[in-house]
C-alpha atoms as a PDB file:
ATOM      1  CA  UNK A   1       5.296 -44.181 -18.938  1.00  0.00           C
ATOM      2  CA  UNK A   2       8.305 -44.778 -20.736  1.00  0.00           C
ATOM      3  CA  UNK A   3      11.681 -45.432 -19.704  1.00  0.00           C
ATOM      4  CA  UNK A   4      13.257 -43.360 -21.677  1.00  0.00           C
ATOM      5  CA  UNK A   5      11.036 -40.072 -21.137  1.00  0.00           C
ATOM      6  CA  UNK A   6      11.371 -41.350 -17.780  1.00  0.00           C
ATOM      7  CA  UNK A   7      15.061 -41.323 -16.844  1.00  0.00           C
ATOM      8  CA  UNK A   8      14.987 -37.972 -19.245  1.00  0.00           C
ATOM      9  CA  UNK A   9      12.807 -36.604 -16.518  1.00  0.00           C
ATOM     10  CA  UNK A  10      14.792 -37.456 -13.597  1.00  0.00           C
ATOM     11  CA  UNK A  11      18.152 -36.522 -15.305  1.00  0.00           C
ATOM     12  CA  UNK A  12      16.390 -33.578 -15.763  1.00  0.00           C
ATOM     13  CA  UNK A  13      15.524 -32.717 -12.068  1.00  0.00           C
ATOM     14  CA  UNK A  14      18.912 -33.782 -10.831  1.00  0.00           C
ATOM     15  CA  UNK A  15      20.946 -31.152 -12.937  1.00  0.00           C
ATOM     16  CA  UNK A  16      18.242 -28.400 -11.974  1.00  0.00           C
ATOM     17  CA  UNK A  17      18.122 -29.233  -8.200  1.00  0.00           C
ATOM     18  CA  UNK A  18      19.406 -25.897  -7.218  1.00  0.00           C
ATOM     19  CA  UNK A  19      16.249 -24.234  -9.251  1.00  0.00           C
ATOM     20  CA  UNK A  20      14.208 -25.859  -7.480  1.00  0.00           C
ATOM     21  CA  UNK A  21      15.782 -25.579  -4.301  1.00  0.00           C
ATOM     22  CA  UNK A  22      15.785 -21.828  -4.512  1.00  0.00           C
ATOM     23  CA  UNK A  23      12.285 -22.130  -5.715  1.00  0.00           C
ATOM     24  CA  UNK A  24      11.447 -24.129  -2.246  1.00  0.00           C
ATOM     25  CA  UNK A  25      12.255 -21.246   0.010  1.00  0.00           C
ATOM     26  CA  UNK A  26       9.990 -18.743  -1.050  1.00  0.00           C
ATOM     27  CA  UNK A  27       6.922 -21.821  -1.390  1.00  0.00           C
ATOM     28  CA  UNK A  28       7.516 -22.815   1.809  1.00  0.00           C
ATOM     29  CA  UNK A  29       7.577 -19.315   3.184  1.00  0.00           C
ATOM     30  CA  UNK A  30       3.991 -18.872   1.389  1.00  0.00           C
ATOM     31  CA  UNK A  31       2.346 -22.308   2.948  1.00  0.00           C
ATOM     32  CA  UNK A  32       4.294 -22.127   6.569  1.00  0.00           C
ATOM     33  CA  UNK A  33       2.824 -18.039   6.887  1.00  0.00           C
ATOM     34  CA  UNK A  34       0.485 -17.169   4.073  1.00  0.00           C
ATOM     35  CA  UNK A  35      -1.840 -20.767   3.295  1.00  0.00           C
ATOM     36  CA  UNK A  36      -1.496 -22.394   6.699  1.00  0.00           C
ATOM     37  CA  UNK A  37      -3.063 -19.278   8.907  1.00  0.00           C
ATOM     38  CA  UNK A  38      -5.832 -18.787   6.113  1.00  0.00           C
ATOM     39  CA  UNK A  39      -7.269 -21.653   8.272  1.00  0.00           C
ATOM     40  CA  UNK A  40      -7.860 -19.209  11.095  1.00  0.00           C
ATOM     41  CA  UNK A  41     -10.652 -17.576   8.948  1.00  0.00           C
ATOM     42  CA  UNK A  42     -12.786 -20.187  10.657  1.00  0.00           C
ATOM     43  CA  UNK A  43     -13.046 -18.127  13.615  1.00  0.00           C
ATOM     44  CA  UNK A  44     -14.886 -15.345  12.365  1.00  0.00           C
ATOM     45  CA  UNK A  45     -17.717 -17.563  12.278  1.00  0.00           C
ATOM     46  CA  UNK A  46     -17.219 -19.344  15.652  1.00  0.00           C
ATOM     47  CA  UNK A  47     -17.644 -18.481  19.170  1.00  0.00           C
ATOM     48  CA  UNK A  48     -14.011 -18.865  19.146  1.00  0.00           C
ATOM     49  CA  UNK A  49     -12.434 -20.627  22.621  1.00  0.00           C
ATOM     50  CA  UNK A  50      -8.685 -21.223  23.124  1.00  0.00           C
ATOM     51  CA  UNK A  51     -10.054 -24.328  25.485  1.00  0.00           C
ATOM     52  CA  UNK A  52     -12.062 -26.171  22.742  1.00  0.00           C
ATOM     53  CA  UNK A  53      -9.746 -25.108  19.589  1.00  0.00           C
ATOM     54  CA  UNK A  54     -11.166 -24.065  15.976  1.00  0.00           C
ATOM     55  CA  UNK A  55     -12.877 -26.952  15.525  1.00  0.00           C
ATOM     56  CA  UNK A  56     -15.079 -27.681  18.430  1.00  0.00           C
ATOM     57  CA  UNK A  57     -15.803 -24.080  19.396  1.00  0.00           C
ATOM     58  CA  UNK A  58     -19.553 -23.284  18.700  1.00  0.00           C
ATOM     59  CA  UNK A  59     -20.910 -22.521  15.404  1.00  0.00           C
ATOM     60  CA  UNK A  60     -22.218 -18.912  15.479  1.00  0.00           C
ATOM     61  CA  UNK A  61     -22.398 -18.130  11.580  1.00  0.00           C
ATOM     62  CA  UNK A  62     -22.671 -14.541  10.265  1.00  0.00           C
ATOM     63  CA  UNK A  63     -22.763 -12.881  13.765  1.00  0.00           C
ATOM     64  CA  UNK A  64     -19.942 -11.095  14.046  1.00  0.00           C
ATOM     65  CA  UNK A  65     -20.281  -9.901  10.704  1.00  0.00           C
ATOM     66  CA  UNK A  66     -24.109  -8.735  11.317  1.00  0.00           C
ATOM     67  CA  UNK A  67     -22.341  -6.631  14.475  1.00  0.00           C
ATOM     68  CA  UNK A  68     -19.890  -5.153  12.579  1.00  0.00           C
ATOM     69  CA  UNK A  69     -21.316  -4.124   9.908  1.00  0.00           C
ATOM     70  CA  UNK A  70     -24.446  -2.086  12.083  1.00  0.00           C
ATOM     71  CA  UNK A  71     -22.797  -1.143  15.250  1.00  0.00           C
ATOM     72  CA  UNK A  72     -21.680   2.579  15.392  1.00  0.00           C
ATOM     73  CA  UNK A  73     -18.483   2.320  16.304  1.00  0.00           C
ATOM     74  CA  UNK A  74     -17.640   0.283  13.223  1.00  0.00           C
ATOM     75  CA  UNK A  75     -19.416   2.506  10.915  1.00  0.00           C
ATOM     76  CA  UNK A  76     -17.223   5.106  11.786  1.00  0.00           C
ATOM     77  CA  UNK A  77     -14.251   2.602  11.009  1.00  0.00           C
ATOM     78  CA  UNK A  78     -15.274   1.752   7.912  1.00  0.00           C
ATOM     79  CA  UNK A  79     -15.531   5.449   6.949  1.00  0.00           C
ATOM     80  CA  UNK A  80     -12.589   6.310   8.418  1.00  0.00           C
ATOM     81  CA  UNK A  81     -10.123   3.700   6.286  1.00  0.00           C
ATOM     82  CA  UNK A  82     -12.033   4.688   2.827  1.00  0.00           C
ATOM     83  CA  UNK A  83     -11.787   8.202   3.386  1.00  0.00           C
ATOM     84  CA  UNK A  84      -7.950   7.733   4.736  1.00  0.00           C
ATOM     85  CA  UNK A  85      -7.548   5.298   1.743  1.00  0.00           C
ATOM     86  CA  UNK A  86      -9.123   7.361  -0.946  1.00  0.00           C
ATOM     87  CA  UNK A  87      -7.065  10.592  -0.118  1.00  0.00           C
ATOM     88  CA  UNK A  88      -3.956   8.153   0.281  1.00  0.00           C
ATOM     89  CA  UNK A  89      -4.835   7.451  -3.306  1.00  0.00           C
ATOM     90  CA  UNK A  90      -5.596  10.969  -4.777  1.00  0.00           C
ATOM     91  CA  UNK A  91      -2.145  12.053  -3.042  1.00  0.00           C
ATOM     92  CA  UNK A  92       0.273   8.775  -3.657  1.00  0.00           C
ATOM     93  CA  UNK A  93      -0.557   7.660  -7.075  1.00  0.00           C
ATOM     94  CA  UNK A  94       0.303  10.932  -9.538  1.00  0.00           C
ATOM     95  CA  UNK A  95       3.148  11.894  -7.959  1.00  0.00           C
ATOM     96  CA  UNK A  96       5.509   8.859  -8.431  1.00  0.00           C
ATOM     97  CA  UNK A  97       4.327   9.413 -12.292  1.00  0.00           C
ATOM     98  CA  UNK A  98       5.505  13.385 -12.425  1.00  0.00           C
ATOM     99  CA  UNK A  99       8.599  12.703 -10.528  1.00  0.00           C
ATOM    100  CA  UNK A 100       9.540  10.215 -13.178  1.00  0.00           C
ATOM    101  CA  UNK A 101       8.592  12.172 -16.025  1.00  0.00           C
ATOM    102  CA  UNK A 102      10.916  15.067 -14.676  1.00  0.00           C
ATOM    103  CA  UNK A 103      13.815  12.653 -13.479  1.00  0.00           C
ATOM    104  CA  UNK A 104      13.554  11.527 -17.125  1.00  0.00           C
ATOM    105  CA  UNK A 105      14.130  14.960 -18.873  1.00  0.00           C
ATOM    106  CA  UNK A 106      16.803  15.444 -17.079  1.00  0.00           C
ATOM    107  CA  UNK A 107      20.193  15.361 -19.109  1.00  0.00           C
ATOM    108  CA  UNK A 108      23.077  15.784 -16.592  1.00  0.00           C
ATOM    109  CA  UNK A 109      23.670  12.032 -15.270  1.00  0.00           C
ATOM    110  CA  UNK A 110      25.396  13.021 -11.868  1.00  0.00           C
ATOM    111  CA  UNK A 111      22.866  15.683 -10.964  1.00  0.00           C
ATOM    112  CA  UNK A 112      20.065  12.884 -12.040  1.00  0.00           C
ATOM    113  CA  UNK A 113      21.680   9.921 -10.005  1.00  0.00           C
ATOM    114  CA  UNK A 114      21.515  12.511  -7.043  1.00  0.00           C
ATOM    115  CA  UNK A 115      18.101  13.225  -6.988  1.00  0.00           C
ATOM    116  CA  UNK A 116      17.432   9.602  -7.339  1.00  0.00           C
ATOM    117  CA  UNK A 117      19.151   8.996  -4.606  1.00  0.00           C
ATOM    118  CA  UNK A 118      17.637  11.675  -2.414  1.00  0.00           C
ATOM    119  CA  UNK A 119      14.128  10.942  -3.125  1.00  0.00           C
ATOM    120  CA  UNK A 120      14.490   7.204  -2.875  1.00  0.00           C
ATOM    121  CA  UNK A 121      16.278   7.281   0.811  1.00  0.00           C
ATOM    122  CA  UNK A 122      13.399   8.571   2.851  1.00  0.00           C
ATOM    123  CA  UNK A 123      11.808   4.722   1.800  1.00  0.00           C
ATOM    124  CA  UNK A 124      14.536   2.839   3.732  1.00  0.00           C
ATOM    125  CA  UNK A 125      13.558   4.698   6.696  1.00  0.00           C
ATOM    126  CA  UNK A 126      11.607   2.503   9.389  1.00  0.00           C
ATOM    127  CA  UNK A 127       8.215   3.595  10.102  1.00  0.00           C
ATOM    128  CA  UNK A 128       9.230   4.000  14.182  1.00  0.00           C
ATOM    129  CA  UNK A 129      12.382   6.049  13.607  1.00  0.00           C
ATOM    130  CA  UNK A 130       9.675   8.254  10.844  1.00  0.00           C
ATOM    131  CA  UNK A 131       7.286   8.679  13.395  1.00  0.00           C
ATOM    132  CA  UNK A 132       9.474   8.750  16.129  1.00  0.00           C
ATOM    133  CA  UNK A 133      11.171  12.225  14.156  1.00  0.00           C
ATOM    134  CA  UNK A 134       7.546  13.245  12.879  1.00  0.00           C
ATOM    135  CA  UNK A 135       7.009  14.163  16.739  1.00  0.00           C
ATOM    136  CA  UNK A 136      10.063  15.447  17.656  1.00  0.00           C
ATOM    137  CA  UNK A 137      10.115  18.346  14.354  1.00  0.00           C
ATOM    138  CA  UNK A 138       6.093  18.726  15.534  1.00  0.00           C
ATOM    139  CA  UNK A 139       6.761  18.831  19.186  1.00  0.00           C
ATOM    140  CA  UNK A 140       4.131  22.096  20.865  1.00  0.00           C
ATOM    141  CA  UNK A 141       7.213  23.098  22.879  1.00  0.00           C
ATOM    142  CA  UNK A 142      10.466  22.187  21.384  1.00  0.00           C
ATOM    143  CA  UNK A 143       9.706  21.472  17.738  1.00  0.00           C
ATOM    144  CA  UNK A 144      11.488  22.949  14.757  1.00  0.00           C
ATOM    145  CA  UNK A 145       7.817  23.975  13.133  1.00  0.00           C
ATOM    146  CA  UNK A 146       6.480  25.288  16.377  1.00  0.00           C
ATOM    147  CA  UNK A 147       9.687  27.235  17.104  1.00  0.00           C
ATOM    148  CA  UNK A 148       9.456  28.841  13.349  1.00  0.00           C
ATOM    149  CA  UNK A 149       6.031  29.483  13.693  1.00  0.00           C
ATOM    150  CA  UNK A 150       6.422  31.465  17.196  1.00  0.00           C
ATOM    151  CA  UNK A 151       9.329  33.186  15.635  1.00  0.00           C
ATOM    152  CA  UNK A 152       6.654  34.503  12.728  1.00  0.00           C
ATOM    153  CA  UNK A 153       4.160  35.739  15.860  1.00  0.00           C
ATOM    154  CA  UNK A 154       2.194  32.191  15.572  1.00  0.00           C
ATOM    155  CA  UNK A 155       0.546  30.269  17.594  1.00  0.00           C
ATOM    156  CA  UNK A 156       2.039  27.185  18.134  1.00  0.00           C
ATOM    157  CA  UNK A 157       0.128  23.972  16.320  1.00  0.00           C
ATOM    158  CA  UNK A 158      -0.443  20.992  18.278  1.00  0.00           C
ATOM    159  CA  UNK A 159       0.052  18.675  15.197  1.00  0.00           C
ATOM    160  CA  UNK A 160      -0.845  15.525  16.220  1.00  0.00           C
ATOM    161  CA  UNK A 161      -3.636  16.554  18.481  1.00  0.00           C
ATOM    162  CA  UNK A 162      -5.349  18.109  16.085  1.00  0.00           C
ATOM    163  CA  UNK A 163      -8.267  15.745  14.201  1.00  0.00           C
ATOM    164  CA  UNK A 164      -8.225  18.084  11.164  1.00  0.00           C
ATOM    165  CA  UNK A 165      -4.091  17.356  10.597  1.00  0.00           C
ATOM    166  CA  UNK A 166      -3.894  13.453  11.115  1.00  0.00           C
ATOM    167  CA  UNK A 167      -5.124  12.734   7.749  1.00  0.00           C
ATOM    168  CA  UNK A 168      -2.706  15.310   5.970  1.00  0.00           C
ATOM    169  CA  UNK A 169      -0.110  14.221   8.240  1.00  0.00           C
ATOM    170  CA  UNK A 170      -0.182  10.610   7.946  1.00  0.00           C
ATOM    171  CA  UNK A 171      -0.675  10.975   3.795  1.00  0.00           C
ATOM    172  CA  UNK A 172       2.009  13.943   2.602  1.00  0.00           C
ATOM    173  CA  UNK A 173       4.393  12.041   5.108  1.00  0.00           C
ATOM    174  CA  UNK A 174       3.672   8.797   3.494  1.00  0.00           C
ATOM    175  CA  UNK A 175       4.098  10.496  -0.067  1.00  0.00           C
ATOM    176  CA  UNK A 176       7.431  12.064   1.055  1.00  0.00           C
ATOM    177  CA  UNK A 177       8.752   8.348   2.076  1.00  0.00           C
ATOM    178  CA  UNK A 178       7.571   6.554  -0.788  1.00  0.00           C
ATOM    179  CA  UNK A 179       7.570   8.808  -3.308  1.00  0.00           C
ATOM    180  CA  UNK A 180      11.454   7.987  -5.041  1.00  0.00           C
ATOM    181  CA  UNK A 181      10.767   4.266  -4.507  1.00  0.00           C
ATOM    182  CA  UNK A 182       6.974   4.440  -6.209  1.00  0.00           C
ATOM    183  CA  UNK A 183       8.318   5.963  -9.281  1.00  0.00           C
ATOM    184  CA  UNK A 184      11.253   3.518 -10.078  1.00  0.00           C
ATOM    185  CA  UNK A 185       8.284   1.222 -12.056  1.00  0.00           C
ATOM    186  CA  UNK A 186       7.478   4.453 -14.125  1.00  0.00           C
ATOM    187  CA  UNK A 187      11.094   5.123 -14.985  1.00  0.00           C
ATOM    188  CA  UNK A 188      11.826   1.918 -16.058  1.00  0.00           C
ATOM    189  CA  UNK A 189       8.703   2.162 -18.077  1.00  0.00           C
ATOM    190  CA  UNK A 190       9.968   5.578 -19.761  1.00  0.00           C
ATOM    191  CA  UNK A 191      13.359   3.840 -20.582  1.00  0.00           C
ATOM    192  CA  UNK A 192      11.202   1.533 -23.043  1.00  0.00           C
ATOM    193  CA  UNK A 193       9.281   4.104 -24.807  1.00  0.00           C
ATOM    194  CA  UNK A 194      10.199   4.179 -28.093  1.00  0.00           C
ATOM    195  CA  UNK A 195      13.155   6.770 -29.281  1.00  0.00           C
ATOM    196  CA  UNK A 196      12.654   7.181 -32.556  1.00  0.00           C
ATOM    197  CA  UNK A 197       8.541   8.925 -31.786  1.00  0.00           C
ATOM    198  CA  UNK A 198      10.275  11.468 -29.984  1.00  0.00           C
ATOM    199  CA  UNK A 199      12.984  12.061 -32.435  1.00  0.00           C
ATOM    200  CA  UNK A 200       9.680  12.438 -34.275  1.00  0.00           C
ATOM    201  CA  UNK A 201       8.003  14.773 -32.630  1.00  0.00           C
ATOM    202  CA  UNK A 202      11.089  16.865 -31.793  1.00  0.00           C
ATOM    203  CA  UNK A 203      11.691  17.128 -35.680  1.00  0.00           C
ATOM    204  CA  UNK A 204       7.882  18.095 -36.187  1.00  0.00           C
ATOM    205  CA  UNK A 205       8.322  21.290 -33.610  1.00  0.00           C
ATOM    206  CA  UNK A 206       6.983  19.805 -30.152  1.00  0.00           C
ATOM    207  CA  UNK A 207       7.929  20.679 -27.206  1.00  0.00           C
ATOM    208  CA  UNK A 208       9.334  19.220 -24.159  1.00  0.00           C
ATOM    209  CA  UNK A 209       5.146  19.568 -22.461  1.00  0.00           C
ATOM    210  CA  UNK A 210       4.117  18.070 -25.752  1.00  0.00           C
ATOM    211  CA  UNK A 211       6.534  15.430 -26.227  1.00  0.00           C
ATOM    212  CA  UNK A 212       5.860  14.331 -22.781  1.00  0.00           C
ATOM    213  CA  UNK A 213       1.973  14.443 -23.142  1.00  0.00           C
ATOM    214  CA  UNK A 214       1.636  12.700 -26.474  1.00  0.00           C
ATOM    215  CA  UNK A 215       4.843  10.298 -26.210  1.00  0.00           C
ATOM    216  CA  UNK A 216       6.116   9.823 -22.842  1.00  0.00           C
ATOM    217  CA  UNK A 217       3.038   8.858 -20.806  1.00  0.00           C
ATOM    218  CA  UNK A 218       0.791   6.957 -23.703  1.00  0.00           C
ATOM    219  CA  UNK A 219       3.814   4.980 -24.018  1.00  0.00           C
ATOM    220  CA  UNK A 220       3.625   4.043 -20.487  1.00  0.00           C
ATOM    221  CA  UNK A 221       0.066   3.924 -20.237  1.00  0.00           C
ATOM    222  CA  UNK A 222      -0.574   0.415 -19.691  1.00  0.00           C
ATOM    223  CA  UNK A 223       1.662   0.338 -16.809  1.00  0.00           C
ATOM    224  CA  UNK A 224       0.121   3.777 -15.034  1.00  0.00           C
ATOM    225  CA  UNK A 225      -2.607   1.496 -15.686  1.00  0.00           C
ATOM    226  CA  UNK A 226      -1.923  -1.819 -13.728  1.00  0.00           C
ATOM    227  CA  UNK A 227      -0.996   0.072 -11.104  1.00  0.00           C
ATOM    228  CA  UNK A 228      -4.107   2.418 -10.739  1.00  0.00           C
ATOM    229  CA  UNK A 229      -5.759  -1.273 -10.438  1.00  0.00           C
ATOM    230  CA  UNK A 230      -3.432  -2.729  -7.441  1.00  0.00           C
ATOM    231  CA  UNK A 231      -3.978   0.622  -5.729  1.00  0.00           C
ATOM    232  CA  UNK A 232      -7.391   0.744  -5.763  1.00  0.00           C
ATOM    233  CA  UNK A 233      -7.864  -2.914  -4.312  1.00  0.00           C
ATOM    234  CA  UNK A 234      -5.325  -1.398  -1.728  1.00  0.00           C
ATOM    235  CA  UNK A 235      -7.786   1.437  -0.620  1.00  0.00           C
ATOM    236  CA  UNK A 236      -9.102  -0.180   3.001  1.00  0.00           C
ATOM    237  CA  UNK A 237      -5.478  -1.943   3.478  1.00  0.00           C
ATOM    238  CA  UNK A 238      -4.236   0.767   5.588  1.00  0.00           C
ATOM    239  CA  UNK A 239      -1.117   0.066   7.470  1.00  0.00           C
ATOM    240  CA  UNK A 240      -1.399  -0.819  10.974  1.00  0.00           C
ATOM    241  CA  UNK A 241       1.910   0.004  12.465  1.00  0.00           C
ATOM    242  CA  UNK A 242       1.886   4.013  11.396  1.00  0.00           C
ATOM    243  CA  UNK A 243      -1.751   4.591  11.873  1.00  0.00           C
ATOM    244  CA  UNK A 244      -0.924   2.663  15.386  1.00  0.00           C
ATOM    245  CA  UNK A 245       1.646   5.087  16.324  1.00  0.00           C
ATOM    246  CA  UNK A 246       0.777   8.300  15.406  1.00  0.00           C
ATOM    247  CA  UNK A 247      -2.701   7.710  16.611  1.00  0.00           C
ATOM    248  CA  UNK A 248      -3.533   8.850  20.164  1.00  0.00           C
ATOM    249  CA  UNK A 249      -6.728  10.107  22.460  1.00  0.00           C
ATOM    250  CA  UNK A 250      -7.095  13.209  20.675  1.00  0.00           C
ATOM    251  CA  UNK A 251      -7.250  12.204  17.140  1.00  0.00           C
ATOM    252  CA  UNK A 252      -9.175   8.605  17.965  1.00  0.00           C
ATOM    253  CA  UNK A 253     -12.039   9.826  16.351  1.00  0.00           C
ATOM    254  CA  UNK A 254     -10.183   9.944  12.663  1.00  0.00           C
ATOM    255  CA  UNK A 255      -7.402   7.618  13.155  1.00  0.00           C
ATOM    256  CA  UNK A 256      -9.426   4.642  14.200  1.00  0.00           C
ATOM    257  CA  UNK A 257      -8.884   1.747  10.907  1.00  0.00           C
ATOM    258  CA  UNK A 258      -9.621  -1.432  10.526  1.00  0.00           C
ATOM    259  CA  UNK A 259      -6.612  -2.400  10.978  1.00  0.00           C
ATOM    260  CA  UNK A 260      -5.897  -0.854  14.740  1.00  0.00           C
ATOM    261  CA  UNK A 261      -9.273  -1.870  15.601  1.00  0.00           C
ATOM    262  CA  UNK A 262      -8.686  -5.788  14.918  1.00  0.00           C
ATOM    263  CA  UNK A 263      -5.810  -5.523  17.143  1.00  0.00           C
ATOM    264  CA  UNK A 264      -7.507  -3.460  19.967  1.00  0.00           C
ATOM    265  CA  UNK A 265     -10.588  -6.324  19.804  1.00  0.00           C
ATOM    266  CA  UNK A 266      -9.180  -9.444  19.005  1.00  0.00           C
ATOM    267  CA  UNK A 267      -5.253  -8.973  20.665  1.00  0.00           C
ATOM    268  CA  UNK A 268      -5.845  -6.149  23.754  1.00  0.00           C
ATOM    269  CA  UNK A 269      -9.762  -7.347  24.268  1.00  0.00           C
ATOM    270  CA  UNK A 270      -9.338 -10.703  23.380  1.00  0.00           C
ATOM    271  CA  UNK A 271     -12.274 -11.484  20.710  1.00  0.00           C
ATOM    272  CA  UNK A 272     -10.624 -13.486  18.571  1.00  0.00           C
ATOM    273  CA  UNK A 273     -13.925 -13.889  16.634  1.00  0.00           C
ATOM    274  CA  UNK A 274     -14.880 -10.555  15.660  1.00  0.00           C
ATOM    275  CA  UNK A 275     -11.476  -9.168  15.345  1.00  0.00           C
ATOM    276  CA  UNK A 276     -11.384 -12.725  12.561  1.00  0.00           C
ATOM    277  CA  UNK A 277     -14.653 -10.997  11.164  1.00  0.00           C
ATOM    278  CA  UNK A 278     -13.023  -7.885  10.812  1.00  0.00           C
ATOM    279  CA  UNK A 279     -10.306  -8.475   9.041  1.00  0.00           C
ATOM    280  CA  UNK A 280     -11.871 -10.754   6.813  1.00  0.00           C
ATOM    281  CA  UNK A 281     -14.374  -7.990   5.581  1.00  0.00           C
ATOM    282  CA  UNK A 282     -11.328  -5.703   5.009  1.00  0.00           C
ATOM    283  CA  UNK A 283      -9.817  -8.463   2.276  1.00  0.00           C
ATOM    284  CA  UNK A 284     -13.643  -9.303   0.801  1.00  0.00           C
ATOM    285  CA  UNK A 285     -13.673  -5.864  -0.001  1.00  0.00           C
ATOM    286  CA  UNK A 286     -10.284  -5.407  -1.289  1.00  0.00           C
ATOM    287  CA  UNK A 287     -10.429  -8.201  -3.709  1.00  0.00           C
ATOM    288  CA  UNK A 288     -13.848  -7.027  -4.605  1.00  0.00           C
ATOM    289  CA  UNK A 289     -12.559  -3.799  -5.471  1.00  0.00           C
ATOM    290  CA  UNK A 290      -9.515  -5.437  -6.959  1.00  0.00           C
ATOM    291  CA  UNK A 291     -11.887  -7.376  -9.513  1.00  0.00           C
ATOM    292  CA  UNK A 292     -13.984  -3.856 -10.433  1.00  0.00           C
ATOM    293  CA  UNK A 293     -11.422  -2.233 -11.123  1.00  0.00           C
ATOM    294  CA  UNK A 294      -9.665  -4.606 -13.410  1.00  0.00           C
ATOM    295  CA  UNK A 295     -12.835  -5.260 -15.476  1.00  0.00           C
ATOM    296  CA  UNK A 296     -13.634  -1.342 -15.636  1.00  0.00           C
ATOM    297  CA  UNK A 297      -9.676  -1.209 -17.251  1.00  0.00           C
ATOM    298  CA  UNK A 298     -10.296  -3.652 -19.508  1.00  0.00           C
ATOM    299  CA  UNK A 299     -13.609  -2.339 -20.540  1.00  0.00           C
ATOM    300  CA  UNK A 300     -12.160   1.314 -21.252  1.00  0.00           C
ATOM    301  CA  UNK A 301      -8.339   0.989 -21.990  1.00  0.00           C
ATOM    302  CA  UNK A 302      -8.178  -2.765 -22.653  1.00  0.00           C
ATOM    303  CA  UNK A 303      -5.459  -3.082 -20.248  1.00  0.00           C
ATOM    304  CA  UNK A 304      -5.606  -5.681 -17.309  1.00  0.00           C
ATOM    305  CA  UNK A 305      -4.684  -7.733 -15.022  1.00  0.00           C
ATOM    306  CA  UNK A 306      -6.535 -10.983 -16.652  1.00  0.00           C
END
């Protein structure tokens, strides 16, 4: 090489040392917790051991998948997550996109930043304190909707006993917490669309309905777009942690995931293997989805990821 480029390289690096230092935390973060562990993936084709390690525990190939995939209890898993993830999807992914359009229209700043602000707070609320307050409004003795309802002559509603409610629960809950922070993308999105088409339209006689269907929203196509695509490979990548809390013996039967059944085998029972197997399947099939999806966008609206 030569000297010159050389030394021009190095000067380089020195003045930008605190690029790449800030660069260093997040790549470490992603090998140390993200590249490392992808190692474990080993074990959902072992007879995993803690004694003999990763390595030298026996090699039992597609096993655990072959017993997932036909025993009845997993069936009902796997059904469970897509329907839970399809409905999540049908409920969570308009809604962000309305609440935008209609923060949009609206002209009076203070009243705007308001309702920004009261939509988005629900997000910063932890999942345990949401739950936890879930319970106490649904209580079948002391809870706010219970005590209405008797007030009205109704019986009360044992909410989260119920099979039928856990699903509605666990989604319209979801949408009311994530709702404000979802649609921030889509606002900034609307803030790019191009004045001057709706100055258009407005001069040509449309109205606010039309101006929003045939400006506002094919002007952020593309990005309703992208994001259809990451929430579709996001269909069986249900949370554990509020599916794990609001689940109990009563509503087992629709509340069981993938992800609170690799924790009940491989953490509380201790297969390490199949719990591995699992899991894996749940990302397979997310990425699987992931690539579908993309190439069915590109195909129709020539909009994707790659």
């Amino acid at each position: 090489m030569n000297p010159k480029i050389k030394r021009k390289r190095n000067k380089l690096g020195k003045s930008n040392w605190q690029f790449w230092l800030i660069i260093s935390i997040p790549l470490l973060y992603a090998i140390i917790f993200a590249y490392i562990p992808m190692g474990g993936i080993l074990m959902a084709f072992k007879d995993y051991s803690i004694k003999k390690g990763i390595l030298g525990s026996d090699w039992v190939g597609l096993k655990y998948f072959q017993q997932f995939l036909t025993s009845t209890s997993s069936i009902t898993v796997i059904k469970n997550t897509l329907v839970l993830g399809f409905y999540t999807l049908i409920v969570s992914f308009p809604f962000p996109i309305i609440l935008a359009v209609m923060l949009n229209e609206i002209r009076c700043i203070r009243f705007k930043k308001l309702m920004q602000m009261v939509t988005y707070a629900p997000y910063f609320i932890s999942i345990v304190v949401m739950v936890g307050m879930m319970m106490q409004m649904m209580d079948l003795r002391t809870g706010i909707f219970n005590t209405i309802l008797g007030a009205l002559g109704f019986d009360p509603i044992n909410f989260f006993g119920d099979v039928k409610l856990f699903r509605h629960l666990y989604v319209w809950s979801g949408l009311w917490q994530t709702i404000g922070y979802s649609s921030i993308i889509y606002i900034a999105a609307l803030a790019g669309v191009s004045q001057e088409l709706k100055e258009a339209a407005m001069i040509d006689g449309a109205s606010r309905l039309k101006r929003i269907w045939h400006v506002d929203l094919p002007g952020i196509l593309p990005t309703i777009v992208i994001m259809l695509i990451f929430s579709c490979g996001n269909i069986v990548n249900i949370g554990f942690d509020k599916v794990f809390l609001m689940q109990n013996s009563l509503n087992a039967d629709v509340s069981e995931v993938i992800s609170t059944f690799v924790y009940k085998v491989g953490v509380v029972n201790s297969d390490f293997g199949f719990s591995t197997a699992a899991g894996l399947f749940q990302s397979v099939v997310s990425f699987v989805l992931l690539i579908v999806v993309n190439k069915i966008s590109k195909k129709v609206t020539d909009t994707s990821l790659w």
